[in-house]
C-alpha atoms as a PDB file:
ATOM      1  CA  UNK A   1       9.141  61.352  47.265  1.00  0.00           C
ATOM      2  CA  UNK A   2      10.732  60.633  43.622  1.00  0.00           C
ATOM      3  CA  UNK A   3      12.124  56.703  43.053  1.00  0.00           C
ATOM      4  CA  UNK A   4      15.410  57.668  43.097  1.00  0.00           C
ATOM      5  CA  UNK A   5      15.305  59.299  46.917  1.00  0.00           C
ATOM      6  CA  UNK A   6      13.092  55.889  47.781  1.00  0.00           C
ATOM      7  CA  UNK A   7      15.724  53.425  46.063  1.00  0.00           C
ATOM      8  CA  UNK A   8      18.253  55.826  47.845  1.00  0.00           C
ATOM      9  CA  UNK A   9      16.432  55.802  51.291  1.00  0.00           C
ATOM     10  CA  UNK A  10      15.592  51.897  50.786  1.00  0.00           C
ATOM     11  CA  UNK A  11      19.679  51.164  50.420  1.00  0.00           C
ATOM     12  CA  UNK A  12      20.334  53.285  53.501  1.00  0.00           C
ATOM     13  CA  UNK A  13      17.991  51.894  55.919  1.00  0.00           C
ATOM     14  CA  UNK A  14      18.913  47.849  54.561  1.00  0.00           C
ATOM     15  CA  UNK A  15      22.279  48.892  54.937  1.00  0.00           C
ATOM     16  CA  UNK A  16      22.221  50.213  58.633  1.00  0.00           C
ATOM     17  CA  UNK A  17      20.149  47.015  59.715  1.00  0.00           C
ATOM     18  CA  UNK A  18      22.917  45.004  57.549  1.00  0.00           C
ATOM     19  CA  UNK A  19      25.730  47.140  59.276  1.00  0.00           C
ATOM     20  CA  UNK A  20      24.679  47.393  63.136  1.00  0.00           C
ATOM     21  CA  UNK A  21      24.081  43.114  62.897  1.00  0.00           C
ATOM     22  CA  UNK A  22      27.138  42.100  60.904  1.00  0.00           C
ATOM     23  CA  UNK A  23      29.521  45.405  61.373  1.00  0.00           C
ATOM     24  CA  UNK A  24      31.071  47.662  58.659  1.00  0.00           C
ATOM     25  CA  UNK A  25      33.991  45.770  57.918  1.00  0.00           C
ATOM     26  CA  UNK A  26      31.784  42.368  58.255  1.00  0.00           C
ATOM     27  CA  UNK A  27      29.413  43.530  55.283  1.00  0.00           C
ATOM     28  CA  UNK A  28      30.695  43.422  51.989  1.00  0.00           C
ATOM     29  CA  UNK A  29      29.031  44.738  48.362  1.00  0.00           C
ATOM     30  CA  UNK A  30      27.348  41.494  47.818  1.00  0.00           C
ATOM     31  CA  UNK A  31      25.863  41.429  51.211  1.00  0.00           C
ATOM     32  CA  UNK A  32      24.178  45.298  50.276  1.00  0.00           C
ATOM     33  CA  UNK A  33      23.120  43.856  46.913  1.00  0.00           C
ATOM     34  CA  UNK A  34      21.350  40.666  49.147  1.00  0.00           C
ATOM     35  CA  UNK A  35      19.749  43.202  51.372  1.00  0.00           C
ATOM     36  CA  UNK A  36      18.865  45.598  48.998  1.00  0.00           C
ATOM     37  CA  UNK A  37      17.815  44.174  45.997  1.00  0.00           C
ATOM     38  CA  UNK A  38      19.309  46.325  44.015  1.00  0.00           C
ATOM     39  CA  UNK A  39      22.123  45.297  41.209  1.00  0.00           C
ATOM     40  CA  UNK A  40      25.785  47.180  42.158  1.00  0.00           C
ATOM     41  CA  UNK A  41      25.245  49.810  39.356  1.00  0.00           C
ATOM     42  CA  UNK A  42      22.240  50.874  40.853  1.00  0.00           C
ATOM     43  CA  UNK A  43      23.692  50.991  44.397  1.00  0.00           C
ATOM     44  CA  UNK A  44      26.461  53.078  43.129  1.00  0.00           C
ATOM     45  CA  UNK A  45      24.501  55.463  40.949  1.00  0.00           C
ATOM     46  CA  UNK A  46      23.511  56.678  44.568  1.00  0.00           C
ATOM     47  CA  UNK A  47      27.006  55.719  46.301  1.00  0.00           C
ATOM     48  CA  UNK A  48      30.218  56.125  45.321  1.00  0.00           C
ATOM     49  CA  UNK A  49      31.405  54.390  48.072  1.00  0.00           C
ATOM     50  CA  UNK A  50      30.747  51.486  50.699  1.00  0.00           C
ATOM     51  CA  UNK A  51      32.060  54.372  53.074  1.00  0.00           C
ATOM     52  CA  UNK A  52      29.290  56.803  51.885  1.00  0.00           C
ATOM     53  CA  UNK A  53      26.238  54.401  52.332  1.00  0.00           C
ATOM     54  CA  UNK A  54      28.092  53.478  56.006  1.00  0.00           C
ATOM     55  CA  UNK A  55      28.011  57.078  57.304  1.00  0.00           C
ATOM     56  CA  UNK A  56      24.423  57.929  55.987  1.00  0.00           C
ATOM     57  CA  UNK A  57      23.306  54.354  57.304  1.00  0.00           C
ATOM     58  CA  UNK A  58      24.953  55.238  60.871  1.00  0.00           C
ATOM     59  CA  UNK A  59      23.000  58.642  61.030  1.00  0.00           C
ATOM     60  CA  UNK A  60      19.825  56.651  59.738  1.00  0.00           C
ATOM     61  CA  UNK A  61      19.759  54.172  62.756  1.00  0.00           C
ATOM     62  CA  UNK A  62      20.951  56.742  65.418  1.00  0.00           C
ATOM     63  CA  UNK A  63      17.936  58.491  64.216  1.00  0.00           C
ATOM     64  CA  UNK A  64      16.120  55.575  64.784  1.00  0.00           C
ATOM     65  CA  UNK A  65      16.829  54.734  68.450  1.00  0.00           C
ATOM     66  CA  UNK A  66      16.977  59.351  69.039  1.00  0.00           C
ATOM     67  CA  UNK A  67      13.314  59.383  68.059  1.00  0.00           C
ATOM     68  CA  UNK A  68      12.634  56.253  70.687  1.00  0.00           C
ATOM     69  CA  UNK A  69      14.386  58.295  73.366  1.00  0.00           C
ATOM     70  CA  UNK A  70      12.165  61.230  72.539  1.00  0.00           C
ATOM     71  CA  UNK A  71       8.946  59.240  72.671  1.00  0.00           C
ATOM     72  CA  UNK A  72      10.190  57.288  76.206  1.00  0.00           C
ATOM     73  CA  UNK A  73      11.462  60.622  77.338  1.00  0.00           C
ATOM     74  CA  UNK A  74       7.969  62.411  76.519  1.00  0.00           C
ATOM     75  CA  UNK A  75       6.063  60.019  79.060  1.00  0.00           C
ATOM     76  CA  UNK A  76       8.309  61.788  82.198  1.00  0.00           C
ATOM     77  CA  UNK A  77       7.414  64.335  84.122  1.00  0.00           C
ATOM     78  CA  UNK A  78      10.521  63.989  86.551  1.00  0.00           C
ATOM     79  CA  UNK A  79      14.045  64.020  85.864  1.00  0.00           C
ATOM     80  CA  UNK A  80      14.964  60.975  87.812  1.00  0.00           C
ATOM     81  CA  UNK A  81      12.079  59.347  85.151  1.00  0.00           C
ATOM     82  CA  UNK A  82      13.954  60.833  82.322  1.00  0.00           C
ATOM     83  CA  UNK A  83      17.495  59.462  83.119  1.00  0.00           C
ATOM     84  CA  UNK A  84      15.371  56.205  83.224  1.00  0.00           C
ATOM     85  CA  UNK A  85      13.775  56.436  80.591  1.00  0.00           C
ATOM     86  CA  UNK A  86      16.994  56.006  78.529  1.00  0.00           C
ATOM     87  CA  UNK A  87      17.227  52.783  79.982  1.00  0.00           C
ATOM     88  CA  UNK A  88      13.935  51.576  79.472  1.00  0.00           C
ATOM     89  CA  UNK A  89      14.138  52.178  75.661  1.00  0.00           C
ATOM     90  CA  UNK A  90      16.471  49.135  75.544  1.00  0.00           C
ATOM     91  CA  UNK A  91      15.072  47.222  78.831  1.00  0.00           C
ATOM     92  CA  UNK A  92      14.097  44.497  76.370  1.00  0.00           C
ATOM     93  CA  UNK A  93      17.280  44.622  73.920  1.00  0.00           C
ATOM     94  CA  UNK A  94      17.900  40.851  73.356  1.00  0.00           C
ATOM     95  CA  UNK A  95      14.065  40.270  72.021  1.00  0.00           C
ATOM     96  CA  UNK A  96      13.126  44.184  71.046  1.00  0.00           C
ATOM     97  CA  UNK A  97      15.793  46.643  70.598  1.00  0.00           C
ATOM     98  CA  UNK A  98      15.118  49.728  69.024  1.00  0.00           C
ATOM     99  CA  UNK A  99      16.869  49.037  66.131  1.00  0.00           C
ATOM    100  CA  UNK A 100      17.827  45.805  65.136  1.00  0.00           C
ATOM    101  CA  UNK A 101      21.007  44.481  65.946  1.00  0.00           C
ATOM    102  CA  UNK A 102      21.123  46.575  69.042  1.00  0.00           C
ATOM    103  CA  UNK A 103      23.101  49.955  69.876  1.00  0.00           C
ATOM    104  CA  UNK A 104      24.554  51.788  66.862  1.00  0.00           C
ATOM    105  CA  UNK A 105      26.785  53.888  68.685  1.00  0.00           C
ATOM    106  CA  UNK A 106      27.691  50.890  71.196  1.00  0.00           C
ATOM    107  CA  UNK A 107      28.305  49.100  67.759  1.00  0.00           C
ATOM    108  CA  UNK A 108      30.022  51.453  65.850  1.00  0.00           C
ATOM    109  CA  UNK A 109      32.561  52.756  68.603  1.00  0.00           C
ATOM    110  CA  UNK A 110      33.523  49.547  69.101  1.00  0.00           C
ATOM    111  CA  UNK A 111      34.268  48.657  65.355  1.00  0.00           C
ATOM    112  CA  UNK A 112      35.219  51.711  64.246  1.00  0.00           C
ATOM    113  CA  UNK A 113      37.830  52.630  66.677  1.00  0.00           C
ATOM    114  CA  UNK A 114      40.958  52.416  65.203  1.00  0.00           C
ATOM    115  CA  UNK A 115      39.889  51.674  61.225  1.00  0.00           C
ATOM    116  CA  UNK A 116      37.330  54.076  60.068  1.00  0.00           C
ATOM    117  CA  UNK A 117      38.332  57.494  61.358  1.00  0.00           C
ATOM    118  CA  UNK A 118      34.846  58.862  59.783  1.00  0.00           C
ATOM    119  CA  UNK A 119      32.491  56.586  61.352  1.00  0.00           C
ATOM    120  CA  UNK A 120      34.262  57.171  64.795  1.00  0.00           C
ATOM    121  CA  UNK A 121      33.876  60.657  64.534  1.00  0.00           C
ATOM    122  CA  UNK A 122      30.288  60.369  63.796  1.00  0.00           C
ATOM    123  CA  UNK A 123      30.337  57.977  67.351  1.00  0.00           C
ATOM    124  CA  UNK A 124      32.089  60.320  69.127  1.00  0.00           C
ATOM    125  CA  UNK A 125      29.260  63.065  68.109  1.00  0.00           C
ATOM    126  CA  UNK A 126      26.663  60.405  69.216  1.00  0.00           C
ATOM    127  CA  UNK A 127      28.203  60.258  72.683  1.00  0.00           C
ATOM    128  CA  UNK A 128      27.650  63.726  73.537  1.00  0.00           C
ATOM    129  CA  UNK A 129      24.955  64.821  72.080  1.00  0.00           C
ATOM    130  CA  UNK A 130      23.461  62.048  74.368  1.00  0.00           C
ATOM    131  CA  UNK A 131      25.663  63.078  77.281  1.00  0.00           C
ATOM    132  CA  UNK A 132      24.480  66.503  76.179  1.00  0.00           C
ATOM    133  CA  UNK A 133      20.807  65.683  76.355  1.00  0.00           C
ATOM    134  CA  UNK A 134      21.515  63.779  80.040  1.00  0.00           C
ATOM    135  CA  UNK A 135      23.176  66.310  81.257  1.00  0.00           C
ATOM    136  CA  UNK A 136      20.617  68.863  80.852  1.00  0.00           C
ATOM    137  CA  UNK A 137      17.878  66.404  82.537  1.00  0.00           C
ATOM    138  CA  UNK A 138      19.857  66.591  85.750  1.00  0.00           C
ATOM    139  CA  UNK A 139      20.405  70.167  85.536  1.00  0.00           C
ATOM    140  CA  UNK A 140      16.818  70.773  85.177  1.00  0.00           C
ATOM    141  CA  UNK A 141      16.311  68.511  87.876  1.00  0.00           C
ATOM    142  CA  UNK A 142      18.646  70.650  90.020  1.00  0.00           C
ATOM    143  CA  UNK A 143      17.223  74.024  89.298  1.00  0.00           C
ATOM    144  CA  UNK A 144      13.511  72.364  90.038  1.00  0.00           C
ATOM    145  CA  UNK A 145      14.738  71.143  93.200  1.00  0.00           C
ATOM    146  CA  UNK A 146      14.235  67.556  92.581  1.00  0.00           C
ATOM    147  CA  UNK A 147      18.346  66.889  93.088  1.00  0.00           C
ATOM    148  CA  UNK A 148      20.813  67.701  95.353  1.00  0.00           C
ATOM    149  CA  UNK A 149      22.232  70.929  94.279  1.00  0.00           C
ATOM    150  CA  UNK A 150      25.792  69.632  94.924  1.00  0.00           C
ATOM    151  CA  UNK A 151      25.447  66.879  92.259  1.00  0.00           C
ATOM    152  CA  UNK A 152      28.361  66.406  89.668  1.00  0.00           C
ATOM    153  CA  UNK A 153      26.479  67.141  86.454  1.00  0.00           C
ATOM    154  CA  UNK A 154      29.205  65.440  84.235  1.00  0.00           C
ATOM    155  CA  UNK A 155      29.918  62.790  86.536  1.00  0.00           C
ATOM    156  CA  UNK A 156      26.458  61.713  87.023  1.00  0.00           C
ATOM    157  CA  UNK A 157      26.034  61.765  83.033  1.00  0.00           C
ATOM    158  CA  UNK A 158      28.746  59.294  82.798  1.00  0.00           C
ATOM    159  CA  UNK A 159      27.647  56.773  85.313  1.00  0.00           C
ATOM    160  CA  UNK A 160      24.239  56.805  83.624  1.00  0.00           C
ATOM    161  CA  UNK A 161      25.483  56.649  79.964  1.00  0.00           C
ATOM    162  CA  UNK A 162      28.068  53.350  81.267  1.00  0.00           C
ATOM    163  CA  UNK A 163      25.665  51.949  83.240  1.00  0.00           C
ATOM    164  CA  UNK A 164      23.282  52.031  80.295  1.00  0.00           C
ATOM    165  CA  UNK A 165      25.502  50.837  77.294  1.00  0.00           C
ATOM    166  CA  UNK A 166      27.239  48.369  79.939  1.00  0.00           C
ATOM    167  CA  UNK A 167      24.219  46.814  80.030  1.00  0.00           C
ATOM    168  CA  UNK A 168      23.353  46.523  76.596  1.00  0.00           C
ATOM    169  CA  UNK A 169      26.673  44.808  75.712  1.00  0.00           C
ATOM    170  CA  UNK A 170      26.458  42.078  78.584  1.00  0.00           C
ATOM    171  CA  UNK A 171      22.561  41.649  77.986  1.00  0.00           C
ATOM    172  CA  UNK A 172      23.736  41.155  74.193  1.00  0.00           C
ATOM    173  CA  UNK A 173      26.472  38.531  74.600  1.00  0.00           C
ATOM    174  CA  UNK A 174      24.808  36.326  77.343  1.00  0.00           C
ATOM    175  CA  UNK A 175      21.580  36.198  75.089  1.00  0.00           C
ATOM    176  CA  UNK A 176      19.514  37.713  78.352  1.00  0.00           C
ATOM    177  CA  UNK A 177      18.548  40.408  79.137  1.00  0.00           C
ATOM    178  CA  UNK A 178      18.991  40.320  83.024  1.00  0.00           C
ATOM    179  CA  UNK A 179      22.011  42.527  83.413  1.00  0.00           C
ATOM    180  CA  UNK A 180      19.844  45.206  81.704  1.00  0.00           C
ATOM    181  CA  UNK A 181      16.979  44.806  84.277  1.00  0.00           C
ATOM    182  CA  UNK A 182      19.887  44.638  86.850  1.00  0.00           C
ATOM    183  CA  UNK A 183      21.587  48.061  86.031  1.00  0.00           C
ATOM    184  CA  UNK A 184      17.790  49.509  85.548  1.00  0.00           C
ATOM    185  CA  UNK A 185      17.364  48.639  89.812  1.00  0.00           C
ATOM    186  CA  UNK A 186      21.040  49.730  90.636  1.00  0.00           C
ATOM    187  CA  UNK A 187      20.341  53.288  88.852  1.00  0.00           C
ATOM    188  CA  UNK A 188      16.924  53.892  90.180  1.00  0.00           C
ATOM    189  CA  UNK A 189      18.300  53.075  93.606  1.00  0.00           C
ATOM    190  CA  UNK A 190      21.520  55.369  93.367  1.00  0.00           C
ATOM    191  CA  UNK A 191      19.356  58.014  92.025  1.00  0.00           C
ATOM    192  CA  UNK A 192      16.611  57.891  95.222  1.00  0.00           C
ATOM    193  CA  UNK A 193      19.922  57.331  97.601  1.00  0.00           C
ATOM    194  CA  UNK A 194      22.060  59.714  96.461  1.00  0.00           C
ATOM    195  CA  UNK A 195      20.361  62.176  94.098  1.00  0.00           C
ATOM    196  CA  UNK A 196      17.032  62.998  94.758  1.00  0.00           C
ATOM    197  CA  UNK A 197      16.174  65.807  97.554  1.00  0.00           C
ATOM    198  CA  UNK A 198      15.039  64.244 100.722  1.00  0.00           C
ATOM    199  CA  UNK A 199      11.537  65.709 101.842  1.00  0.00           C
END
């Protein structure tokens, strides 16, 4: 890799920790410059904008926490285990979340809703390719007999997904992570009640 893709990498990956703790519009220059290192010439001989480095550092720390869904989700053999396994990525996301400062897509929907149009949308894409990626666990599920047939697809998708960031955000403002561990019971048990195939 040449220096300038490193310096370039270096500012986007300083910049999404900087971002998903402190929050796009909580971040200013100086604060990149702190993080980074690097002078404000050098930042914006890679930038030309605060809003440039905040979209590439968004897609940098979704990346992040999409690759530790794909090495949770590689450990299941079921599809109950796989909705889980979501969960179990941030069971721990007071002390070890999978990237600091704890959901980027939690963090940046929230933010971003009505004052950055561009970071929303890239939220918004977030959202379903998650939903996306849940909803085709339970339909494998379905056609390998492991769930009901009748099962909502959608539905079910939804309840895991808010279920999941629900209880990221309370485990995140109380300081504990008990309403994770919580939500990680309450699934399991909704999924052997109401979705899995009885013998």
């Amino acid at each position: 890799m040449k220096k300038g893709d490193q310096t370039r990498e270096h500012i986007i990956m300083k910049s999404a920790e900087l971002f998903n703790q402190q929050g796009f519009a909580g971040s200013s220059l100086n604060d990149i410059i702190a993080a980074t290192g690097i002078k404000k010439g050098g930042i914006y001989r890679h930038f030309s904008s605060k809003d440039e480095i905040a979209l590439e550092a968004y897609n940098y720390a979704a990346s992040v926490v999409g690759s530790r869904f794909d090495e949770a989700l590689d450990k299941e053999e079921t599809a109950a285990g796989r909705l889980l396994a979501f969960f179990h990525v941030y069971g721990d996301v007071v002390n070890a979340p999978p990237f600091i400062g704890g959901c980027p897509l939690q963090n940046t929907a929230v933010e971003s809703d009505d004052t950055h149009p561009s970071l929303r949308q890239r939220a918004e894409q977030g959202l379903h390719s998650t939903l996306d990626r849940m909803k085709s666990i339970i339909n494998d599920g379905i056609q390998s007999g492991e769930f009901k047939e009748h099962l909502d697809v959608d539905a079910l998708a939804t309840f895991a997904f808010s279920l999941m960031e629900g209880g990221i955000m309370l485990s995140k403002l109380e300081g504990n992570n008990r309403h994770m561990q919580m939500n990680i019971v309450s699934f399991t048990t909704y999924l052997q009640q109401c979705c899995l195939k009885g013998d």
